[in-house]
C-alpha atoms as a PDB file:
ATOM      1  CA  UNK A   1     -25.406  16.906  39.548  1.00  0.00           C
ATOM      2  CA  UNK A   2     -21.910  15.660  39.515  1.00  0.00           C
ATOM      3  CA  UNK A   3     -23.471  11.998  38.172  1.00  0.00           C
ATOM      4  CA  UNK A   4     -25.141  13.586  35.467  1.00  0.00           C
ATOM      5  CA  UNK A   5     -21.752  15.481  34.295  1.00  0.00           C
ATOM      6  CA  UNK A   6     -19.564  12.467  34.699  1.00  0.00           C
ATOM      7  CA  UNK A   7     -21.871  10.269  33.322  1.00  0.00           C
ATOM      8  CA  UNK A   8     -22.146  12.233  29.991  1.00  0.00           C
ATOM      9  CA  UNK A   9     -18.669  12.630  29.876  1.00  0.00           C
ATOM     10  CA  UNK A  10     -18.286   8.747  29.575  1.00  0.00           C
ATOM     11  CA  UNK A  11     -21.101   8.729  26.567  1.00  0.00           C
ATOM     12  CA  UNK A  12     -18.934  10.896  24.602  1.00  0.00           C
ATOM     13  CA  UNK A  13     -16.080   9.049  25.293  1.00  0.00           C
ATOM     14  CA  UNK A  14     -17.456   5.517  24.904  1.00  0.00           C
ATOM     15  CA  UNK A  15     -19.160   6.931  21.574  1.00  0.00           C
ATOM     16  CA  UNK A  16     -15.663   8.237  20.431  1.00  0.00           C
ATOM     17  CA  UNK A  17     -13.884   4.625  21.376  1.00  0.00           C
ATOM     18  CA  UNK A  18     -16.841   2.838  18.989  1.00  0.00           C
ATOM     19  CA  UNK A  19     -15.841   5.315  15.964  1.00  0.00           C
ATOM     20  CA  UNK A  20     -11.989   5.336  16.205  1.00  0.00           C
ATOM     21  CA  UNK A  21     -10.626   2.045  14.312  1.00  0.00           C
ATOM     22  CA  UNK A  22      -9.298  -0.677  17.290  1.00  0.00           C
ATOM     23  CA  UNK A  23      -5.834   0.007  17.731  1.00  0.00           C
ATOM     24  CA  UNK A  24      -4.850  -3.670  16.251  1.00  0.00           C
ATOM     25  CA  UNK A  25      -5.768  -2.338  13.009  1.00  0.00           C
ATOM     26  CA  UNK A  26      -3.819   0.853  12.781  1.00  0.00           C
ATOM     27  CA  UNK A  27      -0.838  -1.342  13.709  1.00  0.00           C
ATOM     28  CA  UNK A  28      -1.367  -3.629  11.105  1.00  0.00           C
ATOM     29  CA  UNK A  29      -1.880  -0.728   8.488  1.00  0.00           C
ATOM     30  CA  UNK A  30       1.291   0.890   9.838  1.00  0.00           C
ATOM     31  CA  UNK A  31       3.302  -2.186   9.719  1.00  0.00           C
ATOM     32  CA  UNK A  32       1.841  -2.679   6.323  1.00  0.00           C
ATOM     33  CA  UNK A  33       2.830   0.391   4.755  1.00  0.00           C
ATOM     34  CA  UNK A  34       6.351   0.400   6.380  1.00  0.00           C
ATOM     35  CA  UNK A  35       6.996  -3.250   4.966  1.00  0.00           C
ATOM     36  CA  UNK A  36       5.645  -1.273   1.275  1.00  0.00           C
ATOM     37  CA  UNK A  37       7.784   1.730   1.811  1.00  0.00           C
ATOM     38  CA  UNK A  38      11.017  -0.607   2.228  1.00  0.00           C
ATOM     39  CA  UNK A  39      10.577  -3.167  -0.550  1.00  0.00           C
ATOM     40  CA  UNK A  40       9.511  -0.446  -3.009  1.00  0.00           C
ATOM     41  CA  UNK A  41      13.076   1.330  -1.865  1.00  0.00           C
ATOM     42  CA  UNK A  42      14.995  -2.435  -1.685  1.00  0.00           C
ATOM     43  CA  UNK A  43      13.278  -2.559  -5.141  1.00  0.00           C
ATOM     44  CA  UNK A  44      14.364   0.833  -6.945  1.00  0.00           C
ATOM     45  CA  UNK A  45      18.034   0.502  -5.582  1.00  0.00           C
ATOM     46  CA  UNK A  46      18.648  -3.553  -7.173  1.00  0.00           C
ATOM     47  CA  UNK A  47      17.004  -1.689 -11.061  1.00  0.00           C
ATOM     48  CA  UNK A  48      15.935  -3.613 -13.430  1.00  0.00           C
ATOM     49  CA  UNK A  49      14.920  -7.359 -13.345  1.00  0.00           C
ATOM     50  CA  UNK A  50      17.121  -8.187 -16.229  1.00  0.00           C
ATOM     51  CA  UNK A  51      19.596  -7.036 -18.161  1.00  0.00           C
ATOM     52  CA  UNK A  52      18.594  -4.665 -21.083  1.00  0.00           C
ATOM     53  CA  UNK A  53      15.266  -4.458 -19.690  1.00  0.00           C
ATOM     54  CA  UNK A  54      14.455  -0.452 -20.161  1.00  0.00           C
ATOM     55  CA  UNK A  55      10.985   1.220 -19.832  1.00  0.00           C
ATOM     56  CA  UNK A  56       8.166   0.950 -22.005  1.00  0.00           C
ATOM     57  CA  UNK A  57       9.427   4.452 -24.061  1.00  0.00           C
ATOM     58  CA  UNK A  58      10.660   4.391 -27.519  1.00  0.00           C
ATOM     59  CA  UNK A  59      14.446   3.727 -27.637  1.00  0.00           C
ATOM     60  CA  UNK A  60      17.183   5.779 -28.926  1.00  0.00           C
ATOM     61  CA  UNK A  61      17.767   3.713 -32.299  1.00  0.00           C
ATOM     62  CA  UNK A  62      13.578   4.613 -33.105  1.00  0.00           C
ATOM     63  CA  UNK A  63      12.518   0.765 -32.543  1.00  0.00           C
ATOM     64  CA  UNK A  64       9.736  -0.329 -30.478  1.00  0.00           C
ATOM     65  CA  UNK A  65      11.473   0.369 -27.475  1.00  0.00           C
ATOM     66  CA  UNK A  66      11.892  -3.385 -26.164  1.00  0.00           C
ATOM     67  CA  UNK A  67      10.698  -6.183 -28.437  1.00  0.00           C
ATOM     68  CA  UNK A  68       7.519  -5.872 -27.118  1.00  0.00           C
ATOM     69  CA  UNK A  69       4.638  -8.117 -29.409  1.00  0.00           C
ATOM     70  CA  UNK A  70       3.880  -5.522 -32.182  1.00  0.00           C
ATOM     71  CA  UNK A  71       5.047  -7.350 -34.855  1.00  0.00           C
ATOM     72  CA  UNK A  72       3.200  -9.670 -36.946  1.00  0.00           C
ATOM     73  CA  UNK A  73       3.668 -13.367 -37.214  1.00  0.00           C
ATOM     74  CA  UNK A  74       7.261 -12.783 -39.431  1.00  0.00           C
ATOM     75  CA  UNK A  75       8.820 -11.927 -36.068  1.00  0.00           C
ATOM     76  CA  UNK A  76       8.878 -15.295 -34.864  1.00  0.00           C
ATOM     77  CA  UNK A  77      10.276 -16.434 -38.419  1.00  0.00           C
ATOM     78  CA  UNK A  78      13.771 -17.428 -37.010  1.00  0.00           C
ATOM     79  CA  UNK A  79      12.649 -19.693 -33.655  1.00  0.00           C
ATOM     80  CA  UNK A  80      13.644 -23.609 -34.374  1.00  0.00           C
ATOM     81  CA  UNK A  81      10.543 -25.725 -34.081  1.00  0.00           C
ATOM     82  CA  UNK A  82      10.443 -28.227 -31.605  1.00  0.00           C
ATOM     83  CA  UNK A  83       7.259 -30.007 -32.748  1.00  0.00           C
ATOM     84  CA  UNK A  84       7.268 -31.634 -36.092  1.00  0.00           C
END
């Protein structure tokens, strides 16, 4: 009787190993999301790539907020040429 209990107990248990993730995995996951959770905080302490750079809002003044590329083709009216 005592082989029949123990022995079930190890089906459960071996079953249970087989579902859980292998513990190399969960490292690697940790590991991963620590090395995320520090560059995103390395990241929002330097600010802003360059300088002047600001969100993609609208900006105080009412402009586009940025430069971005809604202008027509009169925006790039003032660049020198190179080719020609």
């Amino acid at each position: 009787m005592d082989e029949s209990r123990q022995s079930s107990l190890t089906g459960a248990g071996t079953a249970l190993r087989k579902a859980a993730p292998p513990p190399a995995l969960c490292g690697f996951l940790l590991l991963l999301a620590l090395i995320f959770t520090v560059s995103y905080a390395v990241g929002t302490g330097a600010g802003p790539v360059a300088p002047g750079m600001h969100g993609s809002g609208t900006s105080r003044d009412g402009g586009n907020g940025g430069g971005g590329g809604d202008g027509g083709v009169d925006d790039m009216g003032t660049m020198q040429g190179g080719h020609g």
